[in-house]
Protein backbone atom coordinates (compact mmCIF):
# COMPACT_ATOMS: atom_id res chain seq x y z
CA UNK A 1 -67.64 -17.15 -33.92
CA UNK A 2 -70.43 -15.40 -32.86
CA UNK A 3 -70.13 -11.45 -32.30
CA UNK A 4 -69.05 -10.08 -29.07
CA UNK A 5 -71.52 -8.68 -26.52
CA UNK A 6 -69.47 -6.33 -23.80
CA UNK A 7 -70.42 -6.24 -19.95
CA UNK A 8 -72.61 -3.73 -18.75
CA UNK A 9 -71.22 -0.65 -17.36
CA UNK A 10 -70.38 -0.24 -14.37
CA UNK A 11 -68.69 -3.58 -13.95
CA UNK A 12 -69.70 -5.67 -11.27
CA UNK A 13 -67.45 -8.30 -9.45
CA UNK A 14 -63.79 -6.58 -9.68
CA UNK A 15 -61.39 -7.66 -7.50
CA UNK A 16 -61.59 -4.21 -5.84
CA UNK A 17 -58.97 -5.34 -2.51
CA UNK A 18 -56.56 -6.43 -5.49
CA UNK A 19 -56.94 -3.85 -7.58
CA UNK A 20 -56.74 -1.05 -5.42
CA UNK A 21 -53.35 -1.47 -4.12
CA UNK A 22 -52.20 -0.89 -7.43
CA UNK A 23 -54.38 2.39 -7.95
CA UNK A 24 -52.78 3.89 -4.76
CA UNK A 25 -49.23 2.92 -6.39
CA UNK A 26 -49.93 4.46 -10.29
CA UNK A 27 -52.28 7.85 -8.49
CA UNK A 28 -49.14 8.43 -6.57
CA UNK A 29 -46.83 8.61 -9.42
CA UNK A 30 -49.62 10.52 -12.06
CA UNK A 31 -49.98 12.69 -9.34
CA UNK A 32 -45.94 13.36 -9.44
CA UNK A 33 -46.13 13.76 -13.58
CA UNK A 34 -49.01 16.10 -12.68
CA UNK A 35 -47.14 18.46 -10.48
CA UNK A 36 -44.45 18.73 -12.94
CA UNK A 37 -46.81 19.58 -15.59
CA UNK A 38 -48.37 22.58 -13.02
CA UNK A 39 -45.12 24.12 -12.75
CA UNK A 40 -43.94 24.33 -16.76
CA UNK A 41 -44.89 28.19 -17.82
CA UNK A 42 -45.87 26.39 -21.22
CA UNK A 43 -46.52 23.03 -21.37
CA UNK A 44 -47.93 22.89 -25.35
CA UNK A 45 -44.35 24.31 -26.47
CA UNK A 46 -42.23 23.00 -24.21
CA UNK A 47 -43.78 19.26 -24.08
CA UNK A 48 -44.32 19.42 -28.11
CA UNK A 49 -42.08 16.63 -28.90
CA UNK A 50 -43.52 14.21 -26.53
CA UNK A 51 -46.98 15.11 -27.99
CA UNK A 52 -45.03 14.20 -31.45
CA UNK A 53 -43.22 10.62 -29.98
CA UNK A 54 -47.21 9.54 -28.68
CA UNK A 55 -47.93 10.10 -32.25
CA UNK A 56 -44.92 8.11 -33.41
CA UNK A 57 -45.31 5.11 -31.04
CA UNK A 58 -48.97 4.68 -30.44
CA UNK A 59 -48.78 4.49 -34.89
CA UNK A 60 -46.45 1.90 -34.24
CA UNK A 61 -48.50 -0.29 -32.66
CA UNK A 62 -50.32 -0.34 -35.82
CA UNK A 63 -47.44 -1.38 -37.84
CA UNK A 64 -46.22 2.40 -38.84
CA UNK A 65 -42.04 2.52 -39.31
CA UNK A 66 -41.11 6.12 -38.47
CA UNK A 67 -39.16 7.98 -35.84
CA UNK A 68 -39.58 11.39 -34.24
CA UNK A 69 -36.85 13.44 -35.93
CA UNK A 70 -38.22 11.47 -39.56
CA UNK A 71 -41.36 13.24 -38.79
CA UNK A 72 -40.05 16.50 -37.56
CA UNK A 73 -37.84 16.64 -40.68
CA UNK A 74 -40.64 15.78 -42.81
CA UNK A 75 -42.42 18.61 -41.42
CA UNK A 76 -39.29 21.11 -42.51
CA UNK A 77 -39.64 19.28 -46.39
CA UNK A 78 -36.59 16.99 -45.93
CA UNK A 79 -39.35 13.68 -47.02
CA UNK A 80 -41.84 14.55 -49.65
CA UNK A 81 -42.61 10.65 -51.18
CA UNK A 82 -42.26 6.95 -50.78
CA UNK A 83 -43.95 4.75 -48.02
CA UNK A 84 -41.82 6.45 -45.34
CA UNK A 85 -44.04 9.95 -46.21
CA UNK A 86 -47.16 7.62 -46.45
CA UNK A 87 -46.23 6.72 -42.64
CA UNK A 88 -45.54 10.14 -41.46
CA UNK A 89 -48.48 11.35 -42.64
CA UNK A 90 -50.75 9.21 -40.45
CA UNK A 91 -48.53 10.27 -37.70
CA UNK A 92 -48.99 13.62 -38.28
CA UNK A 93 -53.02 13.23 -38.59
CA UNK A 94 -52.62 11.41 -35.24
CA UNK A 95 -50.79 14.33 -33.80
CA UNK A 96 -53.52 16.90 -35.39
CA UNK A 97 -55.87 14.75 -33.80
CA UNK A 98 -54.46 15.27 -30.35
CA UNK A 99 -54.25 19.21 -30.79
CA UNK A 100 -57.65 19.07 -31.80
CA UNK A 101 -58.83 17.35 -28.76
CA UNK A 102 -56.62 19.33 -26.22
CA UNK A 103 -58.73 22.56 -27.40
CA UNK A 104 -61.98 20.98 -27.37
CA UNK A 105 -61.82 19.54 -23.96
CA UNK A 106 -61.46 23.05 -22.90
CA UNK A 107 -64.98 23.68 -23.17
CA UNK A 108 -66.79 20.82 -23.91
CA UNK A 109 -66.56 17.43 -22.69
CA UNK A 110 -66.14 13.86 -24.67
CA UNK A 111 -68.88 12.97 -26.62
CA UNK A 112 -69.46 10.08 -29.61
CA UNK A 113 -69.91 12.88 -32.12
CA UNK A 114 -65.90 14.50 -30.86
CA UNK A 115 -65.01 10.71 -31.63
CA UNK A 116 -66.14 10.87 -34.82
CA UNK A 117 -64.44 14.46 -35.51
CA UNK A 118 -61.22 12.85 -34.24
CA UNK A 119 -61.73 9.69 -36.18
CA UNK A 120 -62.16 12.06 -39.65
CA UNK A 121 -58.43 13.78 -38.57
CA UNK A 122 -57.26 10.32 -38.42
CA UNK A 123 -57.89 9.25 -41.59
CA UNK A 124 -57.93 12.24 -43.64
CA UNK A 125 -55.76 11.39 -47.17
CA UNK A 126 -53.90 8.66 -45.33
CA UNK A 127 -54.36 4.77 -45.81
CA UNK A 128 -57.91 4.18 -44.18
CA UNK A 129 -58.94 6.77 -46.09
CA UNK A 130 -61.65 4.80 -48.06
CA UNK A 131 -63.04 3.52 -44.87
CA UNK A 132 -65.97 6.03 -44.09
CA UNK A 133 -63.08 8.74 -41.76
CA UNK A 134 -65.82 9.83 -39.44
CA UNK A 135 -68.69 7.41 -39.49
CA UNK A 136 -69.25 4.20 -37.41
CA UNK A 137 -69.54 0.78 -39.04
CA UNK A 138 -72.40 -0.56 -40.48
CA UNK A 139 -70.87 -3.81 -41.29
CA UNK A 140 -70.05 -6.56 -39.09
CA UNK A 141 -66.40 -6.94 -39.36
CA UNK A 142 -63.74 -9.21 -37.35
CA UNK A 143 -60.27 -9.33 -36.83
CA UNK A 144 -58.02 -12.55 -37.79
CA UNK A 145 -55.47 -13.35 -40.14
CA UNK A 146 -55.53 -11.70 -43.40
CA UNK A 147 -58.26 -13.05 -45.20
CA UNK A 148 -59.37 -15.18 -42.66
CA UNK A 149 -63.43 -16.32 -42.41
CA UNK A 150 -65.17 -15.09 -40.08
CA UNK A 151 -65.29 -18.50 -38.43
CA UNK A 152 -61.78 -18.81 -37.86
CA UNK A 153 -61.75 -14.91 -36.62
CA UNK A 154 -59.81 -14.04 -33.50
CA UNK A 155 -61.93 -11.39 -32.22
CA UNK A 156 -65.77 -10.60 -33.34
CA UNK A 157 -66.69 -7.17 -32.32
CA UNK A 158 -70.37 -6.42 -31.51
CA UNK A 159 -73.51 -6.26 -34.24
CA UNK A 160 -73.41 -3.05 -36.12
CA UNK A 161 -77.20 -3.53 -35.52
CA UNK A 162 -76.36 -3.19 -32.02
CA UNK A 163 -73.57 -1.06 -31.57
CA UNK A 164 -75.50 2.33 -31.28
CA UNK A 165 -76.66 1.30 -28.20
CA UNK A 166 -73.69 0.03 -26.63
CA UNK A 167 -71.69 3.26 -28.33
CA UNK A 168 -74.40 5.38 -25.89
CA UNK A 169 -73.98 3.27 -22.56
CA UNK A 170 -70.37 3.50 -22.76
CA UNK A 171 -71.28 7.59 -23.46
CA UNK A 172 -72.91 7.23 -20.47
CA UNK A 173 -70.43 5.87 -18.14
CA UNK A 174 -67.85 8.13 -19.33
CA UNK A 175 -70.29 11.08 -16.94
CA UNK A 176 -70.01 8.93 -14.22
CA UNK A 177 -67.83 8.69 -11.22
CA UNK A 178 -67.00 5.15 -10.76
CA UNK A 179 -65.22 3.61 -7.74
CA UNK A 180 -61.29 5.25 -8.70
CA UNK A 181 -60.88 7.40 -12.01
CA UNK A 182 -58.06 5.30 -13.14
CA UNK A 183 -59.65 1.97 -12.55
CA UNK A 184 -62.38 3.70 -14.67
CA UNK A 185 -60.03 4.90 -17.45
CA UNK A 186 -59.07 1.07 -17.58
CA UNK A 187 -62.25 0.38 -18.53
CA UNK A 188 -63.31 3.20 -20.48
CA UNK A 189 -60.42 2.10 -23.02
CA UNK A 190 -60.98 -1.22 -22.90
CA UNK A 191 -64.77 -1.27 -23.72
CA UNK A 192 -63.43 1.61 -26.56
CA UNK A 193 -61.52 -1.30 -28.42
CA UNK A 194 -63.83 -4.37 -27.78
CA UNK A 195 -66.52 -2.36 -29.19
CA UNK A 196 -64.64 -1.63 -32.53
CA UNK A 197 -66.56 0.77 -33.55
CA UNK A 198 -64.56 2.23 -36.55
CA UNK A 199 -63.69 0.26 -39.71
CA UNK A 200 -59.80 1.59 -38.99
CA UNK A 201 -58.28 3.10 -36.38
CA UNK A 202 -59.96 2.01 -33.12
CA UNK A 203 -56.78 1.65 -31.69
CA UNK A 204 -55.27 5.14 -31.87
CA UNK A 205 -58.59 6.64 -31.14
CA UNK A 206 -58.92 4.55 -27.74
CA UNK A 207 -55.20 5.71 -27.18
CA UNK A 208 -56.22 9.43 -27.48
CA UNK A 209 -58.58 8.77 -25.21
CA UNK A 210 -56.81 8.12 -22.34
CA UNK A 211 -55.45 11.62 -21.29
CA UNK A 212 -58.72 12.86 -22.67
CA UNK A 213 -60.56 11.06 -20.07
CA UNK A 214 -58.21 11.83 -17.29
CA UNK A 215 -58.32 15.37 -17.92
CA UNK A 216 -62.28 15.36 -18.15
CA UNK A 217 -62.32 14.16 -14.90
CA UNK A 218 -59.98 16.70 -13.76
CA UNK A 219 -56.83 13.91 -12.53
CA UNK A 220 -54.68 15.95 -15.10
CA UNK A 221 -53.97 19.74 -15.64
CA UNK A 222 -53.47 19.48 -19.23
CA UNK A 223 -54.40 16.41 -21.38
CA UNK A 224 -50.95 15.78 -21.87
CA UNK A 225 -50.21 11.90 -20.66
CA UNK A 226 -49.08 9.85 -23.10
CA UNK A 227 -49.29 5.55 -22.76
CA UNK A 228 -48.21 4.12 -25.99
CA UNK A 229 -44.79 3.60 -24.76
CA UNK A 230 -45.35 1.37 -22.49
CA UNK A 231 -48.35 -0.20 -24.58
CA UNK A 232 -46.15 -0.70 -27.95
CA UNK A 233 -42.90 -1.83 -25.79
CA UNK A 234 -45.73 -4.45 -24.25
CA UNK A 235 -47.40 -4.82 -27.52
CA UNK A 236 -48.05 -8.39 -27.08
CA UNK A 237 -49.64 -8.47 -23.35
CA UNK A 238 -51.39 -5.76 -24.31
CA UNK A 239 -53.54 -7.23 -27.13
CA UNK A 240 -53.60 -10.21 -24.87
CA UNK A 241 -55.00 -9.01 -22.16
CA UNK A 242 -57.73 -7.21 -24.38
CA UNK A 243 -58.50 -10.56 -25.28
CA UNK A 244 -58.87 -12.31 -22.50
CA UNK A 245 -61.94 -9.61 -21.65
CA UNK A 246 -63.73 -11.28 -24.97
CA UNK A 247 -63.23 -14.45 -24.32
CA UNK A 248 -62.68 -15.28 -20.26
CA UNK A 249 -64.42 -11.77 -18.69
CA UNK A 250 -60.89 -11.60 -17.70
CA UNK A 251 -61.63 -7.81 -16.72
CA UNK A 252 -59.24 -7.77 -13.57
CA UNK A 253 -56.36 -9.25 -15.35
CA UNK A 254 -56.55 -6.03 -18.10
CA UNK A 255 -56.92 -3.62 -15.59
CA UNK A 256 -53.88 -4.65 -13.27
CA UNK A 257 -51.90 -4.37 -16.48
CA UNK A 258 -53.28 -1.27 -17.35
CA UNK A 259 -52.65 0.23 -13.74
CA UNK A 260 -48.87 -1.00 -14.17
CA UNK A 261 -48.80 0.82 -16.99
CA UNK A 262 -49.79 4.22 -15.58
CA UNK A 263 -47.49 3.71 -12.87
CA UNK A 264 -44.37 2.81 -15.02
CA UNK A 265 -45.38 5.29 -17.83
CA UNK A 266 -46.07 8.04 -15.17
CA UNK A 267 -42.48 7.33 -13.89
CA UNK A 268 -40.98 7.59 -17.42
CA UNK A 269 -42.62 10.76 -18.22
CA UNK A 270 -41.62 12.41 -15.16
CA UNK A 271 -37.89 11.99 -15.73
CA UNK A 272 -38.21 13.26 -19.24
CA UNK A 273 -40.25 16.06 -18.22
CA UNK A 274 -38.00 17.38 -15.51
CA UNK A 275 -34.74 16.58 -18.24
CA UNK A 276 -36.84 19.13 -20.84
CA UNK A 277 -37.43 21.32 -18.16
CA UNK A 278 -33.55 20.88 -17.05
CA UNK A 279 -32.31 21.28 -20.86
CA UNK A 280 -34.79 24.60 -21.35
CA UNK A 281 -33.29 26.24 -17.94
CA UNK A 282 -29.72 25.48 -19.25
CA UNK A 283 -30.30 26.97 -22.52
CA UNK A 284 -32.10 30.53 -21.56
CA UNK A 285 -28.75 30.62 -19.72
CA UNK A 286 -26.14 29.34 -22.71
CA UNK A 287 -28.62 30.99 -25.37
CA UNK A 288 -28.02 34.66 -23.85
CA UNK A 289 -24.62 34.29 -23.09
CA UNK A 290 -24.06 33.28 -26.93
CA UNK A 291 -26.17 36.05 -28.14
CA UNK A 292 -26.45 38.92 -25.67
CA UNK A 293 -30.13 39.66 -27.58
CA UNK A 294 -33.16 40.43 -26.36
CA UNK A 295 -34.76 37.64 -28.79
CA UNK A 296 -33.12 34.63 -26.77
CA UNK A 297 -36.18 33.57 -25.28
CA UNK A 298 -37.86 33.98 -28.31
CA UNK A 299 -35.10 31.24 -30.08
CA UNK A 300 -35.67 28.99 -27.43
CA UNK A 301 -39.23 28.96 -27.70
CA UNK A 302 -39.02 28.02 -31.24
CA UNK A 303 -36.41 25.22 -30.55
CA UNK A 304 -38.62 23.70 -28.09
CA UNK A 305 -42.01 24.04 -30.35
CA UNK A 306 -39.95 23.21 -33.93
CA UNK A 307 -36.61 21.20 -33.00
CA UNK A 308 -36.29 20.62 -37.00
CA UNK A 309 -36.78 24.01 -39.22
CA UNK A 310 -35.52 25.46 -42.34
CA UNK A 311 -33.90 28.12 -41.92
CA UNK A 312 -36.12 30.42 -43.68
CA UNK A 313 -39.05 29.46 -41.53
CA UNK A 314 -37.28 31.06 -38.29
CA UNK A 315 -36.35 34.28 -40.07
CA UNK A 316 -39.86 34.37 -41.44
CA UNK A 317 -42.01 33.31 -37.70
CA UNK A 318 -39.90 34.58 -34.74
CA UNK A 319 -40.78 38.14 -35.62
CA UNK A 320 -37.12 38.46 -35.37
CA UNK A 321 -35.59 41.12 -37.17
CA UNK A 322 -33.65 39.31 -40.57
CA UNK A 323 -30.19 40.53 -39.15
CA UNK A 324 -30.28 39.14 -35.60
CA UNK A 325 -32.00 35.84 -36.71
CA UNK A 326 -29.77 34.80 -38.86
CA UNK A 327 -26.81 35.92 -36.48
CA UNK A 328 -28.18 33.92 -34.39
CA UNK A 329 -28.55 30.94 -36.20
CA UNK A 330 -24.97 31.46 -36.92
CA UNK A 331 -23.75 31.24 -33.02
CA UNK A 332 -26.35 28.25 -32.23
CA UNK A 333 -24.90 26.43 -35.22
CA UNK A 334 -20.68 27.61 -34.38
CA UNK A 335 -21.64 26.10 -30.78
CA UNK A 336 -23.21 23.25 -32.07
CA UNK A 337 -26.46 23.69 -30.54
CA UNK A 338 -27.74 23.32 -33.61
CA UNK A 339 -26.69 20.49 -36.09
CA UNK A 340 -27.31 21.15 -40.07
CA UNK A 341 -29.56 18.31 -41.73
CA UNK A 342 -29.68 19.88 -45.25
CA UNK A 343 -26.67 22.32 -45.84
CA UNK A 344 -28.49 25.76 -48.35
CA UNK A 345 -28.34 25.28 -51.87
CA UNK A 346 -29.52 27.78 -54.32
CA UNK A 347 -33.23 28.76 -53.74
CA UNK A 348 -33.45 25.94 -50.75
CA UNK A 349 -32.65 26.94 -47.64
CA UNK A 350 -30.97 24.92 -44.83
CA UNK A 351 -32.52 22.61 -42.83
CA UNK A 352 -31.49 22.28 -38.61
CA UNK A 353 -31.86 20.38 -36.04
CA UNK A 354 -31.77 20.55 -31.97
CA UNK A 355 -30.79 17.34 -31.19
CA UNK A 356 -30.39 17.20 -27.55
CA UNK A 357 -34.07 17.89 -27.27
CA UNK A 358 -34.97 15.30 -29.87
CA UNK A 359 -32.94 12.82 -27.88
CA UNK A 360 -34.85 13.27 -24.85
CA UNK A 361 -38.04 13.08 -26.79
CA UNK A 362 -37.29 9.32 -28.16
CA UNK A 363 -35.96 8.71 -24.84
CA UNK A 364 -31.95 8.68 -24.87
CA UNK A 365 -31.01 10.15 -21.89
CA UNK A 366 -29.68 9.58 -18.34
CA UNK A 367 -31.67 10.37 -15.79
């Protein structure tokens, strides 16, 4: 099989009259997600678990076993070893990643050389580690069965003799302003994974990319919309689609998936958006009428931005006074707003959990 060689960009040929009728339908609903995002005081605390199940699920994709409250929990010590940790880990890289990126598209925009930044996050002491974190290939590789010829490959991605080039036209359309900006996104991640740049991780760098891109071009207020949901739940179609670009040109087959995806993902995130913002409104309320202190909203803020803690770590980063915190933690737990993970025992403290935000986070809960 002979290595790939993508389309120029801007595409020409699109079935634009097809196409478009599903752009109105997905910009209507990002555009919903989008107000909701305007009107949250603080979207990086308050929306900090769904930045956490993006990690989780777009990991999954790549055959990562790990859920958000595993990860949360191994963040407050409960998992120190074992392939689970291993796991975790590159989840938490990937979520690194994503802070990373949210500050730098604050001032500059996306370039190859933020890629490769990203790309070192991703890998750093994780599995992958050994394959140059931060560089682009140099060697032609292809993607098949394990240990599969290259002749009996499923994909070839592009010459590394080549790939500079193509790298710095799909730089360049990235500055454009093609016909819609999520038509363009569409493509942008598309061209992303067919070019395979990386020797690991192409696919949760071209996922990062997505509210990167939207952001850049100013469809978002915060680079905070997350697709793997949708993507892993429609794993299959997914890669299929990506392959049907390789080996048909099948270009507006992956983009009226894509655009579905938007619009059904858009949807999704809307409803648990407005339940976090519905659960955060209900507990400034319960929260002060529990504790009559002036450090409520101070609680709930870390609740939102840590839903598993040790104990400790509250007392020691609310700036609460010793006293009131652990008073507090006292009513929240008595009320069973907080659940206990890992009772104290000796020089360990306890570990807790806020499970009703967790739950909306991975997604169980009524609309």
């Amino acid at each position: 099989m002979k290595p790939y060689i993508p389309d120029d960009l801007p595409l020409q040929g699109l079935d634009y009259q097809t196409l478009f009728a599903l752009v109105g339908e997905a910009n209507a609903e990002l555009a919903r997600y989008d107000g909701l995002l305007q009107g949250i005081p603080n979207p990086a605390v308050m929306l900090s678990p769904l930045t956490t199940q993006e990690a989780v699920l777009s990991s999954k994709i790549e055959g990562t076993q790990a859920t958000v409250d595993e990860v949360l929990a191994q963040e407050a010590g409960l998992i120190r070893e074992g392939e689970k940790y291993k796991d975790i880990q590159e989840i938490s890289n990937y979520r690194q990643a994503l802070f990373y990126a949210s500050e730098h598209l604050k001032a500059y925009p996306v370039r190859l050389g933020f890629i490769r930044e990203l790309h070192k996050i991703l890998l750093d002491s994780v599995r992958g580690q050994d394959k140059t974190p931060g560089a682009f290939r140099k060697d032609q590789n292809w993607i098949g069965s394990a240990g599969c010829a290259i002749e009996d490959a499923s994909f070839v991605p592009p010459d590394p003799l080549q790939l500079e080039g193509f790298l710095q036209a799909w730089e360049a359309y990235l500055d454009i302003d093609d016909s819609d900006f999520l038509l363009q996104v569409a493509v942008v991640h598309a061209q992303f994974e067919l070019l395979h740049p990386f020797k690991d991780g192409n696919g949760r760098i071209g996922r990062i990319l997505i509210p990167l891109f939207l952001y850049q071009k100013k469809a978002l207020s915060e680079p905070m919309f997350y697709l793997s949901e949708y993507l892993e739940a429609n794993r299959e179609e997914y890669y299929q689609r990506l392959k049907a670009i390789s080996e048909q040109g099948d270009w507006n087959g992956w983009i009226a998936f894509f655009l579905t995806a938007i619009r059904v993902q858009a949807k999704q995130n809307s409803a648990r958006v407005r339940a976090i913002m519905a659960l955060y409104e209900a507990m400034k309320v319960r929260v002060h009428a529990l504790t009559h202190s002036q450090y409520s909203l101070h609680t709930i803020d870390w609740l939102f931005s840590t839903p598993v803690f040790r104990s400790v770590d509250f007392v020691n980063h609310t700036e609460i006074p010793r006293p009131t915190a652990q008073r507090i933690i006292k009513l929240l737990k008595d009320n069973e707003i907080l659940q206990v993970v890992r009772p104290a025992r000796g020089q360990q403290s306890a570990i807790l959990a806020f499970p009703e935000l967790i739950s909306i986070a991975e997604g169980r809960f009524e609309v």
